[in-house]
PDB file of N, CA and C in Angstrom:
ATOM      1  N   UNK A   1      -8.504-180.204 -55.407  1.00  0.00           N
ATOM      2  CA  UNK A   1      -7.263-179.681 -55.960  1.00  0.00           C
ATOM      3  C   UNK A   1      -7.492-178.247 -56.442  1.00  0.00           C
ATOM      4  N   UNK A   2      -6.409-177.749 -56.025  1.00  0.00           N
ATOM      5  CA  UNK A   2      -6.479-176.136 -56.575  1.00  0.00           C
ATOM      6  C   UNK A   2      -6.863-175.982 -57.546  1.00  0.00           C
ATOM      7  N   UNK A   3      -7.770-175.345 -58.766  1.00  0.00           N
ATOM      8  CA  UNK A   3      -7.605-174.929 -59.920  1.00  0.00           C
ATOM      9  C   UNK A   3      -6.884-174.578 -60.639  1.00  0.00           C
ATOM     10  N   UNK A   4      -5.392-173.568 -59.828  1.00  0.00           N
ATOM     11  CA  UNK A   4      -4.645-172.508 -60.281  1.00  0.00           C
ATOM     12  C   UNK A   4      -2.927-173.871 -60.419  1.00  0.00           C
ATOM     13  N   UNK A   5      -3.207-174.923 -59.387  1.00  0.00           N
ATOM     14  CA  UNK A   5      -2.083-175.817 -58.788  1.00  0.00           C
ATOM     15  C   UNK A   5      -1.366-176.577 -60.622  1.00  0.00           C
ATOM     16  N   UNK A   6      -0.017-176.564 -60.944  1.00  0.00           N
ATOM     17  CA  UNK A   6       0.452-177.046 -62.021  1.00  0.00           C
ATOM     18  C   UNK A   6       0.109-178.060 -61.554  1.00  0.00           C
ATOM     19  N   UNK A   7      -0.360-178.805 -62.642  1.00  0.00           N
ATOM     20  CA  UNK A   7      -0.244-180.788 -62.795  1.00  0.00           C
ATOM     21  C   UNK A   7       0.783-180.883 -64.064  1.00  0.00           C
ATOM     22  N   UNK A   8       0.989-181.942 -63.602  1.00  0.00           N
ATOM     23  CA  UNK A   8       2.643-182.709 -64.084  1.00  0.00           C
ATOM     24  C   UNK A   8       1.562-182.983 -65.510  1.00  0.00           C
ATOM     25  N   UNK A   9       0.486-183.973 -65.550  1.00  0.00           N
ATOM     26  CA  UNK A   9       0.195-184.163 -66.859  1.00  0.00           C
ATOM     27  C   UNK A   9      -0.216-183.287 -67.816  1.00  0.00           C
ATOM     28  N   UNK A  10      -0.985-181.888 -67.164  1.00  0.00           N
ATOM     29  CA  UNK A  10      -1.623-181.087 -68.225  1.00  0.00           C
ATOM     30  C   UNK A  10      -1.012-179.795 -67.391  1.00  0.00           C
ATOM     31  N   UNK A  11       0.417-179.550 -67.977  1.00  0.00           N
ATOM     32  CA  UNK A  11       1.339-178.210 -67.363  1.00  0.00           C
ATOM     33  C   UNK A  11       1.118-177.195 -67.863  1.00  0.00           C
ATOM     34  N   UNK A  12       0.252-176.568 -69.065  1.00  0.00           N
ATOM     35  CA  UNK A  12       0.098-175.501 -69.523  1.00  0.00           C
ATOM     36  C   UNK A  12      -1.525-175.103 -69.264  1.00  0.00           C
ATOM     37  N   UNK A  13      -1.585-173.732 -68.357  1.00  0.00           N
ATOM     38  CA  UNK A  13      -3.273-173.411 -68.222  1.00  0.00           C
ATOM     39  C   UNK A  13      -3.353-172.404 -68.424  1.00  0.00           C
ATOM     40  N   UNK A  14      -4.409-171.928 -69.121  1.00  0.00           N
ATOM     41  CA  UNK A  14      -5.418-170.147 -69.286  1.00  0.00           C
ATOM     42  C   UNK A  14      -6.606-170.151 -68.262  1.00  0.00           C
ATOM     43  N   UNK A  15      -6.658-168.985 -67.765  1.00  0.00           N
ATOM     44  CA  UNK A  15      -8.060-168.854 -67.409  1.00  0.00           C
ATOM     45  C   UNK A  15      -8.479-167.764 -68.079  1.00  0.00           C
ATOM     46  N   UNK A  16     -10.135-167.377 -68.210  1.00  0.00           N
ATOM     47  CA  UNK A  16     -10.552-166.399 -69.445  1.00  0.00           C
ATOM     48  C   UNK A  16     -12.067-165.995 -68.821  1.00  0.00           C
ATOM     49  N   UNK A  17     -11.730-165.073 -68.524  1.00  0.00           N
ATOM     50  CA  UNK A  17     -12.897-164.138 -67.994  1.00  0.00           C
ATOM     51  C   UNK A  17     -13.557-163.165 -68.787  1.00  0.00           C
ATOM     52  N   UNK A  18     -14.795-163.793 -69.441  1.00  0.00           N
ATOM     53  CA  UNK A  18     -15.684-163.271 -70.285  1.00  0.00           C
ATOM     54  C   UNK A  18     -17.010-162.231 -69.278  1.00  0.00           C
ATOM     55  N   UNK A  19     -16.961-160.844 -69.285  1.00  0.00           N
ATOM     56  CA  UNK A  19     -17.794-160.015 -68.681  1.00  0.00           C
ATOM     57  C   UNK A  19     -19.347-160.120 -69.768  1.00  0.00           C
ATOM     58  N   UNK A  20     -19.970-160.123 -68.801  1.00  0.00           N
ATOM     59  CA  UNK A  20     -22.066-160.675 -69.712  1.00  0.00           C
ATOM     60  C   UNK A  20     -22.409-159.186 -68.879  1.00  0.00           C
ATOM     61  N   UNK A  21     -23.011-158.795 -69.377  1.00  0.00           N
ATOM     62  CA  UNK A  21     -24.334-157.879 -68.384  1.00  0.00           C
ATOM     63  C   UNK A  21     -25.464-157.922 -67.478  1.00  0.00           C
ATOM     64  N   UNK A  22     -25.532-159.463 -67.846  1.00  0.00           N
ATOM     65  CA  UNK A  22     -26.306-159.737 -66.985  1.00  0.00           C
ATOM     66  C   UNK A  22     -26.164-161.699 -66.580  1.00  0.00           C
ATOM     67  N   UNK A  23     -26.262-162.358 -65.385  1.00  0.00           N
ATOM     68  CA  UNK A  23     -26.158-163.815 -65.113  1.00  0.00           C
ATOM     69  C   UNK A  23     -26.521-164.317 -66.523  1.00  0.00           C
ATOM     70  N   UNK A  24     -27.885-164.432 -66.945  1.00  0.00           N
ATOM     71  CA  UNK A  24     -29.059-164.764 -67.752  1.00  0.00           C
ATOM     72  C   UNK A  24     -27.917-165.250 -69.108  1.00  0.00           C
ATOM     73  N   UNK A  25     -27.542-164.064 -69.642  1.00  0.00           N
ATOM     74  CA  UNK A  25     -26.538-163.822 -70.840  1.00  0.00           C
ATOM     75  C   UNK A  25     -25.862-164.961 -70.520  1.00  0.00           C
ATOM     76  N   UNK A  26     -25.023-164.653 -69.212  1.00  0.00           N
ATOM     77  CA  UNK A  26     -23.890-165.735 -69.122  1.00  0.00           C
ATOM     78  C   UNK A  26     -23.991-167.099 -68.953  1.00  0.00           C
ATOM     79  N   UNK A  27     -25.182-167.500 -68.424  1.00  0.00           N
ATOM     80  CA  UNK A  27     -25.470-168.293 -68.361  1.00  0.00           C
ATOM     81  C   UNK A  27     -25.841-169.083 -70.045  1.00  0.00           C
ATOM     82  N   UNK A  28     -26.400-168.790 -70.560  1.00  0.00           N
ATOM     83  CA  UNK A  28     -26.931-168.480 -72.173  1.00  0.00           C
ATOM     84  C   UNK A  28     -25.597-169.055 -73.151  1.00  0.00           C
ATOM     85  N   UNK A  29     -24.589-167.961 -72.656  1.00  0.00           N
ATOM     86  CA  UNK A  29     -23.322-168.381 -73.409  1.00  0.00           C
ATOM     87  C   UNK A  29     -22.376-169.764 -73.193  1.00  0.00           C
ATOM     88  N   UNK A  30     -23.030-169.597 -71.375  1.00  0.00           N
ATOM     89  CA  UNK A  30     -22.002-170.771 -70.862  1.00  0.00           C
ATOM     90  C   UNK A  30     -22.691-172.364 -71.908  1.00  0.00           C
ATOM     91  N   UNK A  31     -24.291-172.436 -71.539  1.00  0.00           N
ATOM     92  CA  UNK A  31     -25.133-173.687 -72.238  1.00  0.00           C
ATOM     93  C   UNK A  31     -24.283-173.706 -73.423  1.00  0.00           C
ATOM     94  N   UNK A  32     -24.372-172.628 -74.275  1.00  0.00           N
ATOM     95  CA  UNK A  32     -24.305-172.832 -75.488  1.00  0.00           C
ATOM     96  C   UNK A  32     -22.728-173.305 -76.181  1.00  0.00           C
ATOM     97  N   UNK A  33     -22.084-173.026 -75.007  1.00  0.00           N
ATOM     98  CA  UNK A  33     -20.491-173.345 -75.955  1.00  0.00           C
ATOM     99  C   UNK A  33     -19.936-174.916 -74.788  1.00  0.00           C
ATOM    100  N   UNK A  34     -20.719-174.807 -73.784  1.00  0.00           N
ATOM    101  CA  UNK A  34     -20.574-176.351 -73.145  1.00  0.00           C
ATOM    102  C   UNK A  34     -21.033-177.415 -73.953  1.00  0.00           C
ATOM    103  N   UNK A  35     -21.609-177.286 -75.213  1.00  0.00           N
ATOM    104  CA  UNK A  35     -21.949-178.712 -75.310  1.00  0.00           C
ATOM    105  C   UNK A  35     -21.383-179.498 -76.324  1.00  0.00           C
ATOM    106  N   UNK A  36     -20.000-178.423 -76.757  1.00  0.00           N
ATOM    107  CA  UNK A  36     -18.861-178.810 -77.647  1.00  0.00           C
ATOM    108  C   UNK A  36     -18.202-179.346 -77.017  1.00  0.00           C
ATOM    109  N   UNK A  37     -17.533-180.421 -76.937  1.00  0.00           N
ATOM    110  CA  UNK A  37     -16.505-181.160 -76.210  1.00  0.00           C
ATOM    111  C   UNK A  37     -15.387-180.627 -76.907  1.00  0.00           C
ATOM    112  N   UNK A  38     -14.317-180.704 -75.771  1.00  0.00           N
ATOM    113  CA  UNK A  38     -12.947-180.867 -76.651  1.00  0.00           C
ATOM    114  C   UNK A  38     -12.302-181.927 -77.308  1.00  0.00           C
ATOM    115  N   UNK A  39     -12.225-181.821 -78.928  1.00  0.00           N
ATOM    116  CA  UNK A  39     -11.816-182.879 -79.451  1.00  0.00           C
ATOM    117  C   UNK A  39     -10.476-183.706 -78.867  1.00  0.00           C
ATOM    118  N   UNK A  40      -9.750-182.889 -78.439  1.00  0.00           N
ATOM    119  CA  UNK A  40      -8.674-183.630 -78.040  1.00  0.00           C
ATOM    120  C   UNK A  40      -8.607-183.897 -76.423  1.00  0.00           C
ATOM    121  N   UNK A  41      -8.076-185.451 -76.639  1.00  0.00           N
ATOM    122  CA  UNK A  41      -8.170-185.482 -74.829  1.00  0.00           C
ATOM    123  C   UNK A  41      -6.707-185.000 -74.399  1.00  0.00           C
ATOM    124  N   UNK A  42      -5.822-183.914 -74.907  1.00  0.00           N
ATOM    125  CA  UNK A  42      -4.655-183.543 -74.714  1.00  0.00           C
ATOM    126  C   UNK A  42      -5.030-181.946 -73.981  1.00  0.00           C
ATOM    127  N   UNK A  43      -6.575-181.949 -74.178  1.00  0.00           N
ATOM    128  CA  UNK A  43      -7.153-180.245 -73.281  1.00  0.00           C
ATOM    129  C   UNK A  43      -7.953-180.675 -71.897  1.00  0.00           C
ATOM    130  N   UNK A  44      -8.007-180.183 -71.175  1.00  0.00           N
ATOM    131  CA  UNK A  44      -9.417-180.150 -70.264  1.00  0.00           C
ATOM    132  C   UNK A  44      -9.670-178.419 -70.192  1.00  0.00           C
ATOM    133  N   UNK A  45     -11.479-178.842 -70.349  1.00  0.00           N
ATOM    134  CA  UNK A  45     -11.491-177.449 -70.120  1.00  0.00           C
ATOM    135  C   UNK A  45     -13.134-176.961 -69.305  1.00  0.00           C
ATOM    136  N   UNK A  46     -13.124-176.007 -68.096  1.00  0.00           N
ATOM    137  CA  UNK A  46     -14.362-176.041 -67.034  1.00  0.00           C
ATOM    138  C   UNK A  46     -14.988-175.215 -67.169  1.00  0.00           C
ATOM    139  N   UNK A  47     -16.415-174.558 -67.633  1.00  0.00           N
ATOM    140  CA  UNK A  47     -16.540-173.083 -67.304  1.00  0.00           C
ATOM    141  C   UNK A  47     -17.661-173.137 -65.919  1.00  0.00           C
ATOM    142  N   UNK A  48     -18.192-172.253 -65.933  1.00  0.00           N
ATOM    143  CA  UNK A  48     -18.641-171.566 -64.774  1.00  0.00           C
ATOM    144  C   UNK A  48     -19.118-170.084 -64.647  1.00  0.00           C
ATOM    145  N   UNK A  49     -20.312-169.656 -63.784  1.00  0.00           N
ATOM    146  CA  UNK A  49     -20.748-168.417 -64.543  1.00  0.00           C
ATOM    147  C   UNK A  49     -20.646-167.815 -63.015  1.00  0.00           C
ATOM    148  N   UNK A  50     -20.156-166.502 -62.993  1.00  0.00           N
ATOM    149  CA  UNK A  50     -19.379-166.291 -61.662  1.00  0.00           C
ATOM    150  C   UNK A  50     -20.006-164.540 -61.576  1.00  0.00           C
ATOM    151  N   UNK A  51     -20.984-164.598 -60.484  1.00  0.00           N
ATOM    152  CA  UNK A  51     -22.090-162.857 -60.551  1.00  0.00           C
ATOM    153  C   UNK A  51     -21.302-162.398 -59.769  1.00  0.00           C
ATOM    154  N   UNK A  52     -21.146-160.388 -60.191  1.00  0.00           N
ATOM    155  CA  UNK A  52     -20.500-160.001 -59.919  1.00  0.00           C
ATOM    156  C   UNK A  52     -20.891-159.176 -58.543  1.00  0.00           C
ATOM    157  N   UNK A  53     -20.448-158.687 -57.631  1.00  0.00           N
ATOM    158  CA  UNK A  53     -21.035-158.259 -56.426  1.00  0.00           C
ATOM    159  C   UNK A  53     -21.324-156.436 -56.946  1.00  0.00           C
ATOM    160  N   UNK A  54     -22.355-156.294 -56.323  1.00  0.00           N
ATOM    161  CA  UNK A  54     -22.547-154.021 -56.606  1.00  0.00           C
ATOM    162  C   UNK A  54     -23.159-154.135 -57.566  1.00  0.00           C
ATOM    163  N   UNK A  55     -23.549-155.198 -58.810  1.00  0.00           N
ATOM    164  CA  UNK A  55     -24.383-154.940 -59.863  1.00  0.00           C
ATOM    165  C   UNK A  55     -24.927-156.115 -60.502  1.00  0.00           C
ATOM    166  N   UNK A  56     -25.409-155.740 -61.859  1.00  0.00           N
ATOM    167  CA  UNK A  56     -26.658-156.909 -62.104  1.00  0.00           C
ATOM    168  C   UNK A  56     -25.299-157.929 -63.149  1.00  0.00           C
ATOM    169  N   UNK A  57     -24.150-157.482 -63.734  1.00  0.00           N
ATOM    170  CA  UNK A  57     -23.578-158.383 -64.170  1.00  0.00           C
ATOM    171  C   UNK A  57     -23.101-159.394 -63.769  1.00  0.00           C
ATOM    172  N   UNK A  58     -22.823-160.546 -65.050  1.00  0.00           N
ATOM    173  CA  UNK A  58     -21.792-161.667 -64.588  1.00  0.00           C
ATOM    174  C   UNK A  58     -20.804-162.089 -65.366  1.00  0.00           C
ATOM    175  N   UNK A  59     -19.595-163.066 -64.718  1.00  0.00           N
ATOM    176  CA  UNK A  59     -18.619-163.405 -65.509  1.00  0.00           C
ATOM    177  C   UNK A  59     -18.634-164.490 -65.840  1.00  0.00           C
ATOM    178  N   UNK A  60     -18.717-165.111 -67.551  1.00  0.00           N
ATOM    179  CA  UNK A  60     -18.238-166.481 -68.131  1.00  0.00           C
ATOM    180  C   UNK A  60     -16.613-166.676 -67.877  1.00  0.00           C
ATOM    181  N   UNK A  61     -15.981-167.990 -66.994  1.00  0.00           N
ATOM    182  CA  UNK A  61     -15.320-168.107 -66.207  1.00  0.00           C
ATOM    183  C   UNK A  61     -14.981-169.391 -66.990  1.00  0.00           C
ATOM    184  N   UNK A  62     -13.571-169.332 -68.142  1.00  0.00           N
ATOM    185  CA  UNK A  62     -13.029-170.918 -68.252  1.00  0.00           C
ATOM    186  C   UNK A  62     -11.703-170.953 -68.195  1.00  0.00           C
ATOM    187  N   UNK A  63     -11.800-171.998 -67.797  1.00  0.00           N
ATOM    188  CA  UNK A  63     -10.820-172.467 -67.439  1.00  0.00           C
ATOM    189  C   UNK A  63      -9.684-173.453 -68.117  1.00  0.00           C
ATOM    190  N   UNK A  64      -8.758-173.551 -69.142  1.00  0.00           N
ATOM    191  CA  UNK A  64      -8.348-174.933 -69.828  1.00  0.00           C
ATOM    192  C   UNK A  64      -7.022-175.224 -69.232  1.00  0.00           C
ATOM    193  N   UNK A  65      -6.828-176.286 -69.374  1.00  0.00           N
ATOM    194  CA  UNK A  65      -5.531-177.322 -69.194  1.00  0.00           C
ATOM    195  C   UNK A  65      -5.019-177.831 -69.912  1.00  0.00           C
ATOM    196  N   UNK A  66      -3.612-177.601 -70.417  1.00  0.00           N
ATOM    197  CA  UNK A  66      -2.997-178.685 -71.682  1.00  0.00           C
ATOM    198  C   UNK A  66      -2.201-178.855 -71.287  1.00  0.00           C
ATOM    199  N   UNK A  67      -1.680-180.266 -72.649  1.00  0.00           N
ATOM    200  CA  UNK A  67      -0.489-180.830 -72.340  1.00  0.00           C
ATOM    201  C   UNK A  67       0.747-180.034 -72.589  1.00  0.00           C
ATOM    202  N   UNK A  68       0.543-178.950 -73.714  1.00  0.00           N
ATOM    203  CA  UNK A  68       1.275-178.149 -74.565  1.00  0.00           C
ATOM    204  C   UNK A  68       0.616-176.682 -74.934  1.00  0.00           C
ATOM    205  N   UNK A  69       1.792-176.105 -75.125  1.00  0.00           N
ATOM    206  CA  UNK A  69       0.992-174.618 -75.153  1.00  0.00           C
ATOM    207  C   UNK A  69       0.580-174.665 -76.349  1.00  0.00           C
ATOM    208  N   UNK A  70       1.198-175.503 -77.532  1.00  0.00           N
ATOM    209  CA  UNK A  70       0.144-175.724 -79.463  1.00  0.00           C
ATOM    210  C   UNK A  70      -1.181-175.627 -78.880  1.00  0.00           C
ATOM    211  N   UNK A  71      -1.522-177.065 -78.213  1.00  0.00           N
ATOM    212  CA  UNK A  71      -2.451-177.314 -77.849  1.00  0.00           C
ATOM    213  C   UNK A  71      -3.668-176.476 -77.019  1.00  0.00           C
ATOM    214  N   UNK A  72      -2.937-175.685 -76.500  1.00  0.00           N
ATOM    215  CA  UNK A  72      -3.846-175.275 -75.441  1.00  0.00           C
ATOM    216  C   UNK A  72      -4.561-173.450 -76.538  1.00  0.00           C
ATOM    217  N   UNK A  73      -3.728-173.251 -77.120  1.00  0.00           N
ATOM    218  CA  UNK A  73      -3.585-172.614 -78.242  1.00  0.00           C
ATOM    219  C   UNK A  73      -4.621-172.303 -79.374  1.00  0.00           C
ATOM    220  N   UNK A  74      -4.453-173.818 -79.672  1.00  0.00           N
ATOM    221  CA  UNK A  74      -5.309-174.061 -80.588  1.00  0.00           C
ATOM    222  C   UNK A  74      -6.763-174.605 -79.851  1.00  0.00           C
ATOM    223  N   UNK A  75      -7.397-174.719 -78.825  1.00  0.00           N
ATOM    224  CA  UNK A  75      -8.361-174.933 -78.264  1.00  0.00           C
ATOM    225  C   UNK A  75      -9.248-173.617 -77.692  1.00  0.00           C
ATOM    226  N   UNK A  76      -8.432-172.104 -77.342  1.00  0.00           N
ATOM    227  CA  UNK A  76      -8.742-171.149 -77.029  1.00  0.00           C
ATOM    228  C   UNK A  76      -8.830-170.795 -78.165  1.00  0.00           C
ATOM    229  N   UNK A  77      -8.215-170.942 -79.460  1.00  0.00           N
ATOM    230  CA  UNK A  77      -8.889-170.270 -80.850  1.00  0.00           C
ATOM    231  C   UNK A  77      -9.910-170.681 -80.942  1.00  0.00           C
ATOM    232  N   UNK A  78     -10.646-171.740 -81.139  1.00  0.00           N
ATOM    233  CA  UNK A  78     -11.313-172.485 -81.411  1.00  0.00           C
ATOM    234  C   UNK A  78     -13.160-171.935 -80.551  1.00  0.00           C
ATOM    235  N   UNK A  79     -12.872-171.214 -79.498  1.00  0.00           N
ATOM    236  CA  UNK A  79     -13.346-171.213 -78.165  1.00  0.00           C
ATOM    237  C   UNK A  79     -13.986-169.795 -78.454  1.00  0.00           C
ATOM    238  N   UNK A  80     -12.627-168.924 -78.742  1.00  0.00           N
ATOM    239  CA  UNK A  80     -12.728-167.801 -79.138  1.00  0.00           C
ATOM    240  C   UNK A  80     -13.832-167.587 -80.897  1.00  0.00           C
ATOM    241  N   UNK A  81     -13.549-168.269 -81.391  1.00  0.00           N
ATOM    242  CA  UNK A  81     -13.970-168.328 -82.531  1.00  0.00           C
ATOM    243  C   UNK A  81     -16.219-168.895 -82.295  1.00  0.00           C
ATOM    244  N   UNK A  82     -16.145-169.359 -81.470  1.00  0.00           N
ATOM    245  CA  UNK A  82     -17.456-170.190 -80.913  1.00  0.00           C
ATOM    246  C   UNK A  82     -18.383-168.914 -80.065  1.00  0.00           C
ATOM    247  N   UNK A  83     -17.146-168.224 -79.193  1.00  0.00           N
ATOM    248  CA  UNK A  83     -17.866-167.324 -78.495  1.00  0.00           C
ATOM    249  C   UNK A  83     -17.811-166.211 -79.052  1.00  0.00           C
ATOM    250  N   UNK A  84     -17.291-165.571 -80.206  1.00  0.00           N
ATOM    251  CA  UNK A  84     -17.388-164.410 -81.177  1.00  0.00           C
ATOM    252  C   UNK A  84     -18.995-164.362 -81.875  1.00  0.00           C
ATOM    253  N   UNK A  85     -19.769-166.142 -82.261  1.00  0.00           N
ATOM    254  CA  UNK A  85     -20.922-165.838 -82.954  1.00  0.00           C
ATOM    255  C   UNK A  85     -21.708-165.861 -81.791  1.00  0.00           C
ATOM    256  N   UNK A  86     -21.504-167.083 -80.520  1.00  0.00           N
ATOM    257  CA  UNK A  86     -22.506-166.725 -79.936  1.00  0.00           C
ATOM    258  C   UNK A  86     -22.969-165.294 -79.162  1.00  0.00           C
ATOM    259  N   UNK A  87     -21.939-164.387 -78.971  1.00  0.00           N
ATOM    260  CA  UNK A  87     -22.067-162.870 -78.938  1.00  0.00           C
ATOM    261  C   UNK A  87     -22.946-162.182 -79.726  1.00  0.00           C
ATOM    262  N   UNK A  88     -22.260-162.378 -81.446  1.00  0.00           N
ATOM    263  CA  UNK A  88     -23.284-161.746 -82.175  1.00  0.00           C
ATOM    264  C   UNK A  88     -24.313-162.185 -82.289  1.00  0.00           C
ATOM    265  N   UNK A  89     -25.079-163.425 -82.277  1.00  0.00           N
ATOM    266  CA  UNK A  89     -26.310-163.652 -81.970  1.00  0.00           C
ATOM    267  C   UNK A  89     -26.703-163.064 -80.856  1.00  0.00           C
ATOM    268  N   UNK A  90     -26.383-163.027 -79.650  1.00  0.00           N
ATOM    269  CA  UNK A  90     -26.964-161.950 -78.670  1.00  0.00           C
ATOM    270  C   UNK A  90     -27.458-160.776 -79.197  1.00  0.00           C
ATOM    271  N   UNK A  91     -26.475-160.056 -79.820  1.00  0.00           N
ATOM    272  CA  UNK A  91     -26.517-158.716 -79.791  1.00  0.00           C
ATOM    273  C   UNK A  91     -27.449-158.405 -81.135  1.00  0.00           C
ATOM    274  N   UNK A  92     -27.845-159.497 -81.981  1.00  0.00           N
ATOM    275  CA  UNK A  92     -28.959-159.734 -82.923  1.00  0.00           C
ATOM    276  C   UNK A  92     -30.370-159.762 -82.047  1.00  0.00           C
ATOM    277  N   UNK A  93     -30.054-160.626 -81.456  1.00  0.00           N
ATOM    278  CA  UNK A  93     -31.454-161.141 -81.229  1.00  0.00           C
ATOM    279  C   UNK A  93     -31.747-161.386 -79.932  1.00  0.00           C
ATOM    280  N   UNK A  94     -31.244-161.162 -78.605  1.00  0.00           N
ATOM    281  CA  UNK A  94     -31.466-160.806 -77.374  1.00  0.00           C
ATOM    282  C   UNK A  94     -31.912-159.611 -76.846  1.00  0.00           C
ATOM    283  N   UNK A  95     -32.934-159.760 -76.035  1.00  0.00           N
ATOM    284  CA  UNK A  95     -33.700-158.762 -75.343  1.00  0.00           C
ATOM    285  C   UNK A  95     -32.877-157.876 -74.551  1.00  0.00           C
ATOM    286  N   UNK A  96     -32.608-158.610 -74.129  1.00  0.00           N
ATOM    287  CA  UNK A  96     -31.469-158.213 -72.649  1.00  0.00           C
ATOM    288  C   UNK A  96     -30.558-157.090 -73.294  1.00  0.00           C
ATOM    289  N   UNK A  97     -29.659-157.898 -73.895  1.00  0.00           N
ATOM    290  CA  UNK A  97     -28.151-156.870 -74.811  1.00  0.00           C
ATOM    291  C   UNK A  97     -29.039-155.721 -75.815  1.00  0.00           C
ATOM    292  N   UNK A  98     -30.287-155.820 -76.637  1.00  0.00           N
ATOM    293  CA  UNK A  98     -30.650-154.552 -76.967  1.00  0.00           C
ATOM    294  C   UNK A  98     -31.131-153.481 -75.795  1.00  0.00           C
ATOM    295  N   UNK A  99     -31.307-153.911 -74.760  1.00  0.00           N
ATOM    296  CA  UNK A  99     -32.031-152.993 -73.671  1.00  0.00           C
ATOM    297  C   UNK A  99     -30.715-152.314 -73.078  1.00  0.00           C
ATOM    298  N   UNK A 100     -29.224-153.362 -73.086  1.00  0.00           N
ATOM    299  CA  UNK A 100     -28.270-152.769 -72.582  1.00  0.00           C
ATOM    300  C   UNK A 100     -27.831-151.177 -73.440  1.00  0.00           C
ATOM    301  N   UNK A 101     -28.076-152.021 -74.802  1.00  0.00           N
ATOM    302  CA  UNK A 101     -26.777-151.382 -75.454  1.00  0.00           C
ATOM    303  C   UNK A 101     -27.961-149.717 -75.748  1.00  0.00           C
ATOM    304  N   UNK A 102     -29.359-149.644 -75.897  1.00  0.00           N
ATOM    305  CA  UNK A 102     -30.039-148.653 -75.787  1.00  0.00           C
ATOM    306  C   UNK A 102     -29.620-147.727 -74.030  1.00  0.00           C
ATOM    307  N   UNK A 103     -29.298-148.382 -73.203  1.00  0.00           N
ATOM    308  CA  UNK A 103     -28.701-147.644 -72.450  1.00  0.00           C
ATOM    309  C   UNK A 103     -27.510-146.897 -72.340  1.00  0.00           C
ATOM    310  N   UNK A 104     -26.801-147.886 -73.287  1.00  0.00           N
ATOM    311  CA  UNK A 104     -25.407-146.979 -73.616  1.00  0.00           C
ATOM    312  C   UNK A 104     -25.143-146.398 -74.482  1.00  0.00           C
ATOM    313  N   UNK A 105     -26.230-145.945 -75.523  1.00  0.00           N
ATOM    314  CA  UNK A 105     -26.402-144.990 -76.365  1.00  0.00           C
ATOM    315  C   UNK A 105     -25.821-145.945 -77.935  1.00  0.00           C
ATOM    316  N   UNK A 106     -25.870-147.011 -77.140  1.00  0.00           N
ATOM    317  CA  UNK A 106     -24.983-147.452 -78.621  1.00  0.00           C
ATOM    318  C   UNK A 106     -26.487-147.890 -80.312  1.00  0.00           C
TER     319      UNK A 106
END
């Protein structure tokens, strides 16, 4: 079944394309926020770590489904809120993101 295709039971969907600098990262982020389930069985939600072609980055790739846009709402806050620390822990304490961000003068 399509990804993108409406279903009658879960009619409201986001998709959310998180840019990493590198697979490794994304991969990193994807482990780390997969192993929260969604409390409610009124969400489904898929990610997937998707490399980008011409360079060394990749994209965290999710996907959710709800029954309701509250719902679907309140599960991307939630998501958002999960992938805000696991960021700043990167950018604490990852090799990778200090080597980036010394490249970008930051």
């Amino acid at each position: 079944m399509d990804n993108n295709a409406i279903d009658d039971e879960f009619p409201c969907s986001l998709t959310i394309d998180v840019p990493f600098p590198t697979p490794r990262l994304a991969s990193v982020a994807h482990r780390a926020l997969a192993v929260d389930k969604e409390l409610s069985p009124l969400v489904r939600r898929t990610f997937s770590v998707e490399e980008t072609a011409g360079d060394a980055s990749a994209i965290l790739r999710v996907q959710y489904k709800a029954t309701t846009n509250r719902m679907l709402r309140v599960s991307v806050n939630g998501l958002m809120e999960s992938l805000n620390l696991v960021v700043e822990v990167m950018e604490e304490l990852d090799v990778d993101v200090l080597e980036h961000n010394k490249e970008d003068g930051q």
